[in-house]
PDB file of N, CA and C in Angstrom:
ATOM      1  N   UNK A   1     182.019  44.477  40.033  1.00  0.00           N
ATOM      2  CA  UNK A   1     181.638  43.452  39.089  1.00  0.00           C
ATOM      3  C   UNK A   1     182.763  42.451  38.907  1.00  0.00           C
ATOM      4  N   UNK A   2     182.631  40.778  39.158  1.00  0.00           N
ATOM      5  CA  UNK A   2     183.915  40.059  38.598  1.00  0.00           C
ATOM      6  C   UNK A   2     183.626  39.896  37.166  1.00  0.00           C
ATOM      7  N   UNK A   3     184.887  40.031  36.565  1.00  0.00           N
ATOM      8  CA  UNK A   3     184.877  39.738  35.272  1.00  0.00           C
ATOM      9  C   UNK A   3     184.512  38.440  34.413  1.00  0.00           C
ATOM     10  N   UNK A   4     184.763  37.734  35.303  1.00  0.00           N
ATOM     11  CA  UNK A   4     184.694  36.686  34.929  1.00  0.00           C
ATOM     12  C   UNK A   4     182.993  35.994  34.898  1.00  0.00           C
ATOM     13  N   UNK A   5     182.092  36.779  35.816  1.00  0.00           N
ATOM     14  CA  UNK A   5     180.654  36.027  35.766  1.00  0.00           C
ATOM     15  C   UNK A   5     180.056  37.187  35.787  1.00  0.00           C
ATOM     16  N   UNK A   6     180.504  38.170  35.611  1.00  0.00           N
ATOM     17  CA  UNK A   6     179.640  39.218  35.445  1.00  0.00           C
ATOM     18  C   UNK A   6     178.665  40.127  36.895  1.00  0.00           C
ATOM     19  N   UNK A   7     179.024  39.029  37.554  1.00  0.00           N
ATOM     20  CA  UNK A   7     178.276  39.159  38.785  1.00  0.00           C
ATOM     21  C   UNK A   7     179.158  40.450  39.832  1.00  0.00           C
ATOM     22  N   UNK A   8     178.355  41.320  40.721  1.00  0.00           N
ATOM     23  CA  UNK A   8     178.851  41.934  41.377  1.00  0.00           C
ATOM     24  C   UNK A   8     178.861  40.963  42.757  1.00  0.00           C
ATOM     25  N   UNK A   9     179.758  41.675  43.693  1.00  0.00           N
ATOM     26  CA  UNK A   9     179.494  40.885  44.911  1.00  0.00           C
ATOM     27  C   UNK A   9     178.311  40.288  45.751  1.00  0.00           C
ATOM     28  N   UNK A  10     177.861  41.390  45.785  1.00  0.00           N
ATOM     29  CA  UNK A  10     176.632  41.162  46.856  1.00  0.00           C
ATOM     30  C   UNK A  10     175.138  40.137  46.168  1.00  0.00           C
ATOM     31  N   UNK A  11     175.896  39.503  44.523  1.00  0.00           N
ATOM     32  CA  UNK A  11     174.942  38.040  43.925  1.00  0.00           C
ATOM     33  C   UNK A  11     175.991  37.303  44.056  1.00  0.00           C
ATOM     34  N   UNK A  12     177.426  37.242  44.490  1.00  0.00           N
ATOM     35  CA  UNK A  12     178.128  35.958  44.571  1.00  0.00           C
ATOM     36  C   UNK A  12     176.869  34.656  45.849  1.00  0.00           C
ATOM     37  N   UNK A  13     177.129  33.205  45.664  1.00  0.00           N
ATOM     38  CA  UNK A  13     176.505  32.626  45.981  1.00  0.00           C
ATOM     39  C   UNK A  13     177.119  32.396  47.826  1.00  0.00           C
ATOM     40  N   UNK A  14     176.488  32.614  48.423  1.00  0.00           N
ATOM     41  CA  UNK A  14     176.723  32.497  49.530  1.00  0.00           C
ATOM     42  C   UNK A  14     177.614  30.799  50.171  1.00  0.00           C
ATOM     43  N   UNK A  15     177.531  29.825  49.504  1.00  0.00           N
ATOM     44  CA  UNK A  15     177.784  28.884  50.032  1.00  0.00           C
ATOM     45  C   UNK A  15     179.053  28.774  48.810  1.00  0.00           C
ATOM     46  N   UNK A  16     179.458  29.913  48.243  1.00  0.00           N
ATOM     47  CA  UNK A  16     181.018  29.587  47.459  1.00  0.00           C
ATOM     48  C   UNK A  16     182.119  29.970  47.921  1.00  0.00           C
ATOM     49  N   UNK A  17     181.481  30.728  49.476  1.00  0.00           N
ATOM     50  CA  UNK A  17     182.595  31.645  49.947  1.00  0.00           C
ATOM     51  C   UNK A  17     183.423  30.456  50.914  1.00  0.00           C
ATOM     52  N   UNK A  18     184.717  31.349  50.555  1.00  0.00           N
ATOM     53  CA  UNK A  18     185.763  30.124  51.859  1.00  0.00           C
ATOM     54  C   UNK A  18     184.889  29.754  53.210  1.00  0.00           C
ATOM     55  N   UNK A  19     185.345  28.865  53.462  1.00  0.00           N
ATOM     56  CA  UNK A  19     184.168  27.887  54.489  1.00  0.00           C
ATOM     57  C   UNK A  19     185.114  28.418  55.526  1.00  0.00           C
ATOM     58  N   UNK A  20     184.605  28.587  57.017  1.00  0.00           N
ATOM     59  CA  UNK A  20     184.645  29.368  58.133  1.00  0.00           C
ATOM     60  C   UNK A  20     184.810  28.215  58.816  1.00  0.00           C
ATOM     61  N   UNK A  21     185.742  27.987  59.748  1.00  0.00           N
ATOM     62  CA  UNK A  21     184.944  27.302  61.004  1.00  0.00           C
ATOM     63  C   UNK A  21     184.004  28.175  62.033  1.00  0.00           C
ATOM     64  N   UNK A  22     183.403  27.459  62.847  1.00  0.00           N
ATOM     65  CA  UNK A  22     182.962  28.332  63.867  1.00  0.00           C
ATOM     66  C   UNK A  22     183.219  29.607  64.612  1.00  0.00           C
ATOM     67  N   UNK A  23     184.438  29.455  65.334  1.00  0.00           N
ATOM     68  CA  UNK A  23     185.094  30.214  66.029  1.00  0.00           C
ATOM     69  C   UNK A  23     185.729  31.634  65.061  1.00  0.00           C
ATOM     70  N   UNK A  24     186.041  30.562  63.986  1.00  0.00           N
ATOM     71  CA  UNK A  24     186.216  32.370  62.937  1.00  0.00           C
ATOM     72  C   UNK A  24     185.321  33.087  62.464  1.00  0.00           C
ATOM     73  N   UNK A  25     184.212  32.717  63.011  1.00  0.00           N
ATOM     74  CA  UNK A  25     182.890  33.658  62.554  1.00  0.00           C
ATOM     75  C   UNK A  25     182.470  34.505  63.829  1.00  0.00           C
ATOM     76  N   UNK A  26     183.181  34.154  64.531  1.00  0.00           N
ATOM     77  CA  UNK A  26     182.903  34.808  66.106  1.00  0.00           C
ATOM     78  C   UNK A  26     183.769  35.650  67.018  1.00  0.00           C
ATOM     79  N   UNK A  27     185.065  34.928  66.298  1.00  0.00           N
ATOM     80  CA  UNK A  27     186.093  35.874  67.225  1.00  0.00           C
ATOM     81  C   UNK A  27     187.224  35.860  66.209  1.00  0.00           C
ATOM     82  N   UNK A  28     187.794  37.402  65.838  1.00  0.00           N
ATOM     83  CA  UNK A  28     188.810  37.715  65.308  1.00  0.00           C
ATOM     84  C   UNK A  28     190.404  37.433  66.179  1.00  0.00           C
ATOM     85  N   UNK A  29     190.727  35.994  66.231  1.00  0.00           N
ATOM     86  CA  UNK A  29     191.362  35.696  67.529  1.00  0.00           C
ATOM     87  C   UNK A  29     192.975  36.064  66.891  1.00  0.00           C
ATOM     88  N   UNK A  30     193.367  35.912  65.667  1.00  0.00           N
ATOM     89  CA  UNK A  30     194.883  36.636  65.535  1.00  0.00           C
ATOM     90  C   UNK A  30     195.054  38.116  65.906  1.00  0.00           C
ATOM     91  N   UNK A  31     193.712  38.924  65.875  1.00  0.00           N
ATOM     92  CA  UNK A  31     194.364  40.371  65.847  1.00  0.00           C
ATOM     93  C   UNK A  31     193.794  40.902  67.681  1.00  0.00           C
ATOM     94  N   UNK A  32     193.011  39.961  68.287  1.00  0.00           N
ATOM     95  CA  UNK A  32     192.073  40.345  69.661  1.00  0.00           C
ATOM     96  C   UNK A  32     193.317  41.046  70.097  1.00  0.00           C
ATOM     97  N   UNK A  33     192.627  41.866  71.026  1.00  0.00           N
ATOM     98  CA  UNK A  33     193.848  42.357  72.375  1.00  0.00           C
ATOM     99  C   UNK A  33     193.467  41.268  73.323  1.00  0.00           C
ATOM    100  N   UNK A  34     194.683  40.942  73.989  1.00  0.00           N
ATOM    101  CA  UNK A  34     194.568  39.916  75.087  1.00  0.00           C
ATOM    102  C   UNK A  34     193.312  40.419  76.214  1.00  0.00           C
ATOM    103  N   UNK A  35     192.542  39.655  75.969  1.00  0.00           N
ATOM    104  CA  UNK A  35     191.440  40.368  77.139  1.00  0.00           C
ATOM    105  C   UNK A  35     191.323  39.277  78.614  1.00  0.00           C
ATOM    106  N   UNK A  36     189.807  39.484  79.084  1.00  0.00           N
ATOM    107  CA  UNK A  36     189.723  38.226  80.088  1.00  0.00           C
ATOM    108  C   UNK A  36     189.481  36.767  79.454  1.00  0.00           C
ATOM    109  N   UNK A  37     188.923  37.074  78.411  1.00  0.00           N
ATOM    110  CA  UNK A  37     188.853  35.364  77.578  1.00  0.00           C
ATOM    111  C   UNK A  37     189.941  34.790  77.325  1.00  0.00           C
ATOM    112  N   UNK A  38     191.403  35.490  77.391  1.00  0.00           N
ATOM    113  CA  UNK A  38     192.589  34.812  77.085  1.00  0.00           C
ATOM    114  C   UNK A  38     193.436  34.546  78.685  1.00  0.00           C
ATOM    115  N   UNK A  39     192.534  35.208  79.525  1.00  0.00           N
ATOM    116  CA  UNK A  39     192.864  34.635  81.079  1.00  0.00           C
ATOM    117  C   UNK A  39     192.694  33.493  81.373  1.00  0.00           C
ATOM    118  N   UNK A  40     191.503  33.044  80.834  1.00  0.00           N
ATOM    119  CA  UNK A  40     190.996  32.113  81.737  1.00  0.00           C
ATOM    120  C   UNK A  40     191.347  30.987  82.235  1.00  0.00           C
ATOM    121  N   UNK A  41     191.500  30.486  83.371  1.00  0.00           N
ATOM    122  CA  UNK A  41     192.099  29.329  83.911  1.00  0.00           C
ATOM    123  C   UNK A  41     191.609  28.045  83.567  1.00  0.00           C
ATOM    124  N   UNK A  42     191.431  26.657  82.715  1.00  0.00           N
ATOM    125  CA  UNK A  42     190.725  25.600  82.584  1.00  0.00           C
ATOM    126  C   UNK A  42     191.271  24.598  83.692  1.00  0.00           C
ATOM    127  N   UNK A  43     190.389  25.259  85.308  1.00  0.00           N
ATOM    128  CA  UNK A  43     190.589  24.134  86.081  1.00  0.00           C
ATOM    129  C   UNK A  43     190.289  22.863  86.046  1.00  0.00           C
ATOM    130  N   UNK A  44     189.303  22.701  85.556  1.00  0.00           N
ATOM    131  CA  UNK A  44     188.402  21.533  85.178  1.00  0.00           C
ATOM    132  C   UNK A  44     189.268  20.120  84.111  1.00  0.00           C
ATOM    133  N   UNK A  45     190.148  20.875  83.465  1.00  0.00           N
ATOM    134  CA  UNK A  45     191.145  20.407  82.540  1.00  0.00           C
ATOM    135  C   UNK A  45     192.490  20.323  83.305  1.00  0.00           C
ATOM    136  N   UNK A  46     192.520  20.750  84.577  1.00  0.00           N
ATOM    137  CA  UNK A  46     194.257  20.712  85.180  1.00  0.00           C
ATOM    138  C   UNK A  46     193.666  19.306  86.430  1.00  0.00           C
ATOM    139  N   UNK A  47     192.682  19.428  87.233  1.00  0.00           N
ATOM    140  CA  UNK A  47     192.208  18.357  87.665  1.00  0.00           C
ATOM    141  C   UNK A  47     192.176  17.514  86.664  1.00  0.00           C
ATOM    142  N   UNK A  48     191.905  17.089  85.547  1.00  0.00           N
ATOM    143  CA  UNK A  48     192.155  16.045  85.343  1.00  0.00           C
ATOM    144  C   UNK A  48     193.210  15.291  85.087  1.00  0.00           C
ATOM    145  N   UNK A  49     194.393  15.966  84.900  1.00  0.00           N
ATOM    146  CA  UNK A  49     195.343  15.177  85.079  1.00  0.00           C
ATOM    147  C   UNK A  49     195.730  14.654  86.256  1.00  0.00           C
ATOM    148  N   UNK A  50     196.279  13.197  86.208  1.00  0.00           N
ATOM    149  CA  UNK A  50     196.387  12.588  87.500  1.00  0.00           C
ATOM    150  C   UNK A  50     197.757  11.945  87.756  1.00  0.00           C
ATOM    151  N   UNK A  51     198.319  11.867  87.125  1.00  0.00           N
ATOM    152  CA  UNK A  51     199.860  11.698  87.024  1.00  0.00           C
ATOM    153  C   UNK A  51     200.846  12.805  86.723  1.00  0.00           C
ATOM    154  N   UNK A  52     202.293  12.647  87.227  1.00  0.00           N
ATOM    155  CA  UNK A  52     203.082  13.706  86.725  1.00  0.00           C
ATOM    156  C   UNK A  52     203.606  13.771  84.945  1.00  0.00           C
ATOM    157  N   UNK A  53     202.944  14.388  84.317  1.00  0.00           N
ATOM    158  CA  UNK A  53     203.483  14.657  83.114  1.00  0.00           C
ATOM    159  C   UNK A  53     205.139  15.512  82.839  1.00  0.00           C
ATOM    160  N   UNK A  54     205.362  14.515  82.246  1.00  0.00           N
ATOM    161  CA  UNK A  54     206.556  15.213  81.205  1.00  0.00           C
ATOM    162  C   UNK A  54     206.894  16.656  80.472  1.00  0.00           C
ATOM    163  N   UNK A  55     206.175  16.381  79.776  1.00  0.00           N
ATOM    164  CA  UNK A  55     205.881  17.471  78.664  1.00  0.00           C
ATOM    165  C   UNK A  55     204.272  17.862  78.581  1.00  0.00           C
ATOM    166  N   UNK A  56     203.685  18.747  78.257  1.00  0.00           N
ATOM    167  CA  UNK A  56     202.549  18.595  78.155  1.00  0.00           C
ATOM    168  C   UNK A  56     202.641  20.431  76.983  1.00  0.00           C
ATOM    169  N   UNK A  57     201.797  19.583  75.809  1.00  0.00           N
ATOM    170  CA  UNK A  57     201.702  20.470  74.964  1.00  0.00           C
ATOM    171  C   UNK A  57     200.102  20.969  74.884  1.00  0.00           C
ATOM    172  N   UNK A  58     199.717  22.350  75.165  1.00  0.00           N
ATOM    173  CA  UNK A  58     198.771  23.155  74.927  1.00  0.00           C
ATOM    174  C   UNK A  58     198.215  23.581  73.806  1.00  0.00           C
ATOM    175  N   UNK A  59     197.484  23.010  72.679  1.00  0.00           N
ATOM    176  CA  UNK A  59     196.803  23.407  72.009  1.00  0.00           C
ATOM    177  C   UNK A  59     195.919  24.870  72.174  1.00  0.00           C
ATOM    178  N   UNK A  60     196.164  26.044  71.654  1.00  0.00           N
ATOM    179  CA  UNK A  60     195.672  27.048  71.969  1.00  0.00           C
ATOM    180  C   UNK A  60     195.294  27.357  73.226  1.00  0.00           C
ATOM    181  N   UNK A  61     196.858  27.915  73.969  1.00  0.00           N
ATOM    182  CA  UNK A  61     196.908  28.249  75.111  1.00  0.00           C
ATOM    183  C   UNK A  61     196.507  29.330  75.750  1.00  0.00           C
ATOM    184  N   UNK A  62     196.009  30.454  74.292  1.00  0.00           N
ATOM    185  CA  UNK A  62     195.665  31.732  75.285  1.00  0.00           C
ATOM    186  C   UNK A  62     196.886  32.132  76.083  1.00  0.00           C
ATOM    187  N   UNK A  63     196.802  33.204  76.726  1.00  0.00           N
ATOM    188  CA  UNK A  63     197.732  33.851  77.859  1.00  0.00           C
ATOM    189  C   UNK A  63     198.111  32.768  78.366  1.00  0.00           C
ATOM    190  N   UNK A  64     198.249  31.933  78.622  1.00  0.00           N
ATOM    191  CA  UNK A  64     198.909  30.561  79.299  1.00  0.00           C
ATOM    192  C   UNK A  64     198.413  30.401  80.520  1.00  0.00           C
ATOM    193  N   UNK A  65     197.359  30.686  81.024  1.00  0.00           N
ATOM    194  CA  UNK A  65     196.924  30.592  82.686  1.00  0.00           C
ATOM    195  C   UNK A  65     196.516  29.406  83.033  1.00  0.00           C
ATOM    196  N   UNK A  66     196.200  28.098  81.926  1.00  0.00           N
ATOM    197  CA  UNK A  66     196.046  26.658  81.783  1.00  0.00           C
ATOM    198  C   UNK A  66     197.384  26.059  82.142  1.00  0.00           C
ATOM    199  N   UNK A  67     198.359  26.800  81.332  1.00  0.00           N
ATOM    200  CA  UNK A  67     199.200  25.946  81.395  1.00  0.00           C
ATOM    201  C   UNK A  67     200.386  26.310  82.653  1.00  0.00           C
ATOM    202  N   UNK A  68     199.906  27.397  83.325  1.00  0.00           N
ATOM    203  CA  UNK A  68     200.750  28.110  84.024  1.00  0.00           C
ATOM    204  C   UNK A  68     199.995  27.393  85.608  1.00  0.00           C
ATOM    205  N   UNK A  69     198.719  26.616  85.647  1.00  0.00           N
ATOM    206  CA  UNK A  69     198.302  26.347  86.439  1.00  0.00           C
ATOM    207  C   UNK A  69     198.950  24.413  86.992  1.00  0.00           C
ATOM    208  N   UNK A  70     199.164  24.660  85.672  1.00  0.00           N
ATOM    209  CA  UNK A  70     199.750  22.915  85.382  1.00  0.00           C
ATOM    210  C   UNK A  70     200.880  22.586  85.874  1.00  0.00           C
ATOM    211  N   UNK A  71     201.927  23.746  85.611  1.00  0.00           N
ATOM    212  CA  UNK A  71     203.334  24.355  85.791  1.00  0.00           C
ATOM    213  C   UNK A  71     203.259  24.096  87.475  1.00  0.00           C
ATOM    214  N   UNK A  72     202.537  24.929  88.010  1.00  0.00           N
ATOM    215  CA  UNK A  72     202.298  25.286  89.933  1.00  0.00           C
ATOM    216  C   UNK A  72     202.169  23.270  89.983  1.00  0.00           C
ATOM    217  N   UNK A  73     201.167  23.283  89.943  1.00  0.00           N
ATOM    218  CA  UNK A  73     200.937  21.466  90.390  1.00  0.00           C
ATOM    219  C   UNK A  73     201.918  20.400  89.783  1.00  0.00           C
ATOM    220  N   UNK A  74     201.983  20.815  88.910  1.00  0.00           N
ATOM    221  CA  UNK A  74     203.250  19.806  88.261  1.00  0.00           C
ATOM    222  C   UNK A  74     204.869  20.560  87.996  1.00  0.00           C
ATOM    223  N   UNK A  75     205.429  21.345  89.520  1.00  0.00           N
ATOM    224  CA  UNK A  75     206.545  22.033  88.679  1.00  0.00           C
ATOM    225  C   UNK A  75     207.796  21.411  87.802  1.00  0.00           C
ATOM    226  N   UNK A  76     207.432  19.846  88.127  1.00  0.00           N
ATOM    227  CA  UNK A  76     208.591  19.570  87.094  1.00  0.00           C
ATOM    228  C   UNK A  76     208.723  19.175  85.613  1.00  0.00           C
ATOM    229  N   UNK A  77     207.119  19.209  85.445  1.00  0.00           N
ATOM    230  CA  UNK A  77     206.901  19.410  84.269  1.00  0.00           C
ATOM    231  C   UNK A  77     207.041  20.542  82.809  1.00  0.00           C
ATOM    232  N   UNK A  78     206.997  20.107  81.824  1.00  0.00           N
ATOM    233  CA  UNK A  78     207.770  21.253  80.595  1.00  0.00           C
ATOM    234  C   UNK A  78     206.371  21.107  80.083  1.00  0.00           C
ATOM    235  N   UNK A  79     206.170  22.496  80.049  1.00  0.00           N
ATOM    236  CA  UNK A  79     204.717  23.542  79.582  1.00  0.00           C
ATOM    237  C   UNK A  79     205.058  23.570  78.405  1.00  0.00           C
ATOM    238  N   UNK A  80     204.471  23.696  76.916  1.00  0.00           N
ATOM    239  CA  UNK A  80     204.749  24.164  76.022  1.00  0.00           C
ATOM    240  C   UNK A  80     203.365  24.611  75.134  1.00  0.00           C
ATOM    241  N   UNK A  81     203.124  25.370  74.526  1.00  0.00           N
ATOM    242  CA  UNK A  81     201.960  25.840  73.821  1.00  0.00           C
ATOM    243  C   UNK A  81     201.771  26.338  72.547  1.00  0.00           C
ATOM    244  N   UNK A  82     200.576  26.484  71.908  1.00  0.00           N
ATOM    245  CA  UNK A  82     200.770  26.873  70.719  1.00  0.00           C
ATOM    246  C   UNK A  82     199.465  28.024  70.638  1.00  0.00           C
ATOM    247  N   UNK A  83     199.514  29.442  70.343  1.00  0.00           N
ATOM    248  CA  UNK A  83     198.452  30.194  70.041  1.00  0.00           C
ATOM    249  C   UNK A  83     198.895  31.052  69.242  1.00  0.00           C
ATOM    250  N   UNK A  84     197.163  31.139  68.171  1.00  0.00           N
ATOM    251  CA  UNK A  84     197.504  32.225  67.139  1.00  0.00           C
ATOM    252  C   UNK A  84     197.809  33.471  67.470  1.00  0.00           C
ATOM    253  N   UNK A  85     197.133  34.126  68.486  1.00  0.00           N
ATOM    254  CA  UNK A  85     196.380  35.381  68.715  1.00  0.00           C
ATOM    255  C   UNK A  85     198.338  35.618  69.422  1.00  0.00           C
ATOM    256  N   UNK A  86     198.658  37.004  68.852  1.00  0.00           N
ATOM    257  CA  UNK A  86     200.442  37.289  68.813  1.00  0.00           C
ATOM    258  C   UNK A  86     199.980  37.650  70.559  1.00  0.00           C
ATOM    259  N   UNK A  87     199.268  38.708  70.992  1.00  0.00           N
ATOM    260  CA  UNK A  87     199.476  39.326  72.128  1.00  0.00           C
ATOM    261  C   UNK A  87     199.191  38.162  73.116  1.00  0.00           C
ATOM    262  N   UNK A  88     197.962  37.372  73.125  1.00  0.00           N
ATOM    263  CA  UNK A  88     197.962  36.223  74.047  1.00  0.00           C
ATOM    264  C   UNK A  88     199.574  35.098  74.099  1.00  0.00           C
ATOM    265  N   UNK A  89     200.202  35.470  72.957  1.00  0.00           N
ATOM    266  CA  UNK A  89     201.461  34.369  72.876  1.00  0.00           C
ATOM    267  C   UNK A  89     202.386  34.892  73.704  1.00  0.00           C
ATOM    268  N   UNK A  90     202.246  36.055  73.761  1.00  0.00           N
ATOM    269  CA  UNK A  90     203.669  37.046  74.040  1.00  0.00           C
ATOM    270  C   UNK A  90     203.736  36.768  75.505  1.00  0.00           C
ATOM    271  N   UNK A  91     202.075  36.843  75.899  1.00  0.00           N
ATOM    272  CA  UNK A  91     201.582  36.740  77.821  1.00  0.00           C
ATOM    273  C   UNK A  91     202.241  35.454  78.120  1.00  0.00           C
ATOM    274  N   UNK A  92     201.802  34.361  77.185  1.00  0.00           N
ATOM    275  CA  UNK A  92     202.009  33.050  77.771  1.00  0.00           C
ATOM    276  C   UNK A  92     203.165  32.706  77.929  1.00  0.00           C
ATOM    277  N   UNK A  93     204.224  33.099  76.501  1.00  0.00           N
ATOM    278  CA  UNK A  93     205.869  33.015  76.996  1.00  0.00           C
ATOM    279  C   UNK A  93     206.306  33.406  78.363  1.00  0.00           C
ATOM    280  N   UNK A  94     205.648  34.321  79.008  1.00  0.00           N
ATOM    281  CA  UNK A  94     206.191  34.719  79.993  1.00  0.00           C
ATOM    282  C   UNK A  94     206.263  33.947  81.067  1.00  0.00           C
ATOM    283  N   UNK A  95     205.021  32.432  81.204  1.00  0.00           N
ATOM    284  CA  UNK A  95     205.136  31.720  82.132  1.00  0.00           C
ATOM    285  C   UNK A  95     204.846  30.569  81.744  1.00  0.00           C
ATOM    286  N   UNK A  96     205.178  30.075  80.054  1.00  0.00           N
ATOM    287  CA  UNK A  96     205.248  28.733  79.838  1.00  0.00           C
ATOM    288  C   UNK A  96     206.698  28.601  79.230  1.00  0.00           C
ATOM    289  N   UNK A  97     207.001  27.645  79.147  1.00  0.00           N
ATOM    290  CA  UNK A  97     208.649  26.933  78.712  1.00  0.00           C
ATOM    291  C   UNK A  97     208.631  27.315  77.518  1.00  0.00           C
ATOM    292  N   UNK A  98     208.088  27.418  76.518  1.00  0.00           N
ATOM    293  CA  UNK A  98     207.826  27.454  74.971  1.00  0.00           C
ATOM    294  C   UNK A  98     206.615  27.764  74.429  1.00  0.00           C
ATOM    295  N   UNK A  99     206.729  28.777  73.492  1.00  0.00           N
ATOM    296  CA  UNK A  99     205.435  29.115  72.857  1.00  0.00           C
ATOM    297  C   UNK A  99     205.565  29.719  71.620  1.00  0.00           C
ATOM    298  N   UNK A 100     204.538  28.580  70.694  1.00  0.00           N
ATOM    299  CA  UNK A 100     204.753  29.466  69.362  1.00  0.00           C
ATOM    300  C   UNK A 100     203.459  29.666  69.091  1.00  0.00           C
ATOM    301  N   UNK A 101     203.777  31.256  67.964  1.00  0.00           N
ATOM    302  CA  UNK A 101     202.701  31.520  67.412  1.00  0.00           C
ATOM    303  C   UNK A 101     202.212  30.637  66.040  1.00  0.00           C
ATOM    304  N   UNK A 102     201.088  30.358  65.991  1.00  0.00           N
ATOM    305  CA  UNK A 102     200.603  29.322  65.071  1.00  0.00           C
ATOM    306  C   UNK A 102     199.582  29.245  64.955  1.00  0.00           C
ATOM    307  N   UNK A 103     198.822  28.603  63.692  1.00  0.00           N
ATOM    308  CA  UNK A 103     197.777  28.455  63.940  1.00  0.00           C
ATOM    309  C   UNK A 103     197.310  26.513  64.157  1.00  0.00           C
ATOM    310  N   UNK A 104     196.871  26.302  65.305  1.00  0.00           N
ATOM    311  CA  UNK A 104     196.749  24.520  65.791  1.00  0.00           C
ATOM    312  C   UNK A 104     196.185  23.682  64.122  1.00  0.00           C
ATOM    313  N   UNK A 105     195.322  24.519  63.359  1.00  0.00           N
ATOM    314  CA  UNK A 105     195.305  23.392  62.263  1.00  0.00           C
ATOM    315  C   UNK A 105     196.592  22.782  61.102  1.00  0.00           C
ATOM    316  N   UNK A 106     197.194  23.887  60.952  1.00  0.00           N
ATOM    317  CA  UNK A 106     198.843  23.932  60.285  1.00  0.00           C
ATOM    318  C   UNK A 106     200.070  23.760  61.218  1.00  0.00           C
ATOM    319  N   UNK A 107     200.027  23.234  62.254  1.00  0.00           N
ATOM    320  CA  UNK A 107     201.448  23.465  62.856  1.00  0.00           C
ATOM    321  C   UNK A 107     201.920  22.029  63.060  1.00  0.00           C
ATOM    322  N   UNK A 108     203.104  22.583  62.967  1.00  0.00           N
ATOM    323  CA  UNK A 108     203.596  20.855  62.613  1.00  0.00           C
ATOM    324  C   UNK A 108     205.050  20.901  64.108  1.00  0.00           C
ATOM    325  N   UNK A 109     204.592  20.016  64.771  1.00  0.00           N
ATOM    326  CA  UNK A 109     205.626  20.217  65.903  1.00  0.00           C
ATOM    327  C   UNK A 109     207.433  19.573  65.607  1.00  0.00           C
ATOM    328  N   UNK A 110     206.899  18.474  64.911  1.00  0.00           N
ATOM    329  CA  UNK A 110     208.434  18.297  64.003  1.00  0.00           C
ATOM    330  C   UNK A 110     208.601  19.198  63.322  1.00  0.00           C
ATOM    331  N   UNK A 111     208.433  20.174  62.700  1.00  0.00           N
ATOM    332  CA  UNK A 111     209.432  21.154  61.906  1.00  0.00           C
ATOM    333  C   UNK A 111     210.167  22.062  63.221  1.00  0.00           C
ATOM    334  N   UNK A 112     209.016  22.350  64.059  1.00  0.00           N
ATOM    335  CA  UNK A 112     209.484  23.520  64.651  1.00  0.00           C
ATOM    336  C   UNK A 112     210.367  23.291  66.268  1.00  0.00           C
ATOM    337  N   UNK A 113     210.569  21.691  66.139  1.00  0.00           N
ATOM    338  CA  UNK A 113     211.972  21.473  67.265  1.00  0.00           C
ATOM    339  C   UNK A 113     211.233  21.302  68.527  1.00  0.00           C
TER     340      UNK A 113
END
């Protein structure tokens, strides 16, 4: 029962609860074990780049196999990424330049250098 409305949970109003995006209604992505969904390669996204990049920062990189593909075609380029999920971060350090754990709506790339 909350004290405050008297109400037990299961009459709280459905549309008062913290608002979800999509993806957090579908995948528990901070605690996943790195599976094949955090493999996956976005060729489709490495073809499109058509020039040699600099830097190129990864918005939720997953295991880094995006950005590790970018790395091969562009080796003189600096990989860097950002994913929540700790075990997919840990994979991707291993073959991107930089990787923090974060979550892409709060991360602020000036604080963190």
């Amino acid at each position: 029962m909350d004290e405050v409305s008297g109400k037990s949970a299961s009459d709280k109003d459905p549309r008062q609860e913290e608002k979800k995006y999509v993806w957090q209604t579908h995948l528990d992505i901070s605690n996943a074990a790195a599976s094949e969904y955090h493999d996956n390669v976005r060729t489709e996204l490495v073809d499109l780049i058509d020039h040699k990049p600099r830097v190129v920062l990864e918005l939720g990189c997953s295991a880094g196999g995006t950005g590790a593909a970018i790395k091969q075609k562009f080796p003189e380029a600096r990989v860097l990424g950002v994913e929540l999920n700790q075990a997919s971060a840990q994979i991707a350090a291993t073959c991107l330049d930089r990787v923090w754990v974060n979550n892409v709506e709060t991360f602020d790339p000036g604080k963190e250098g």
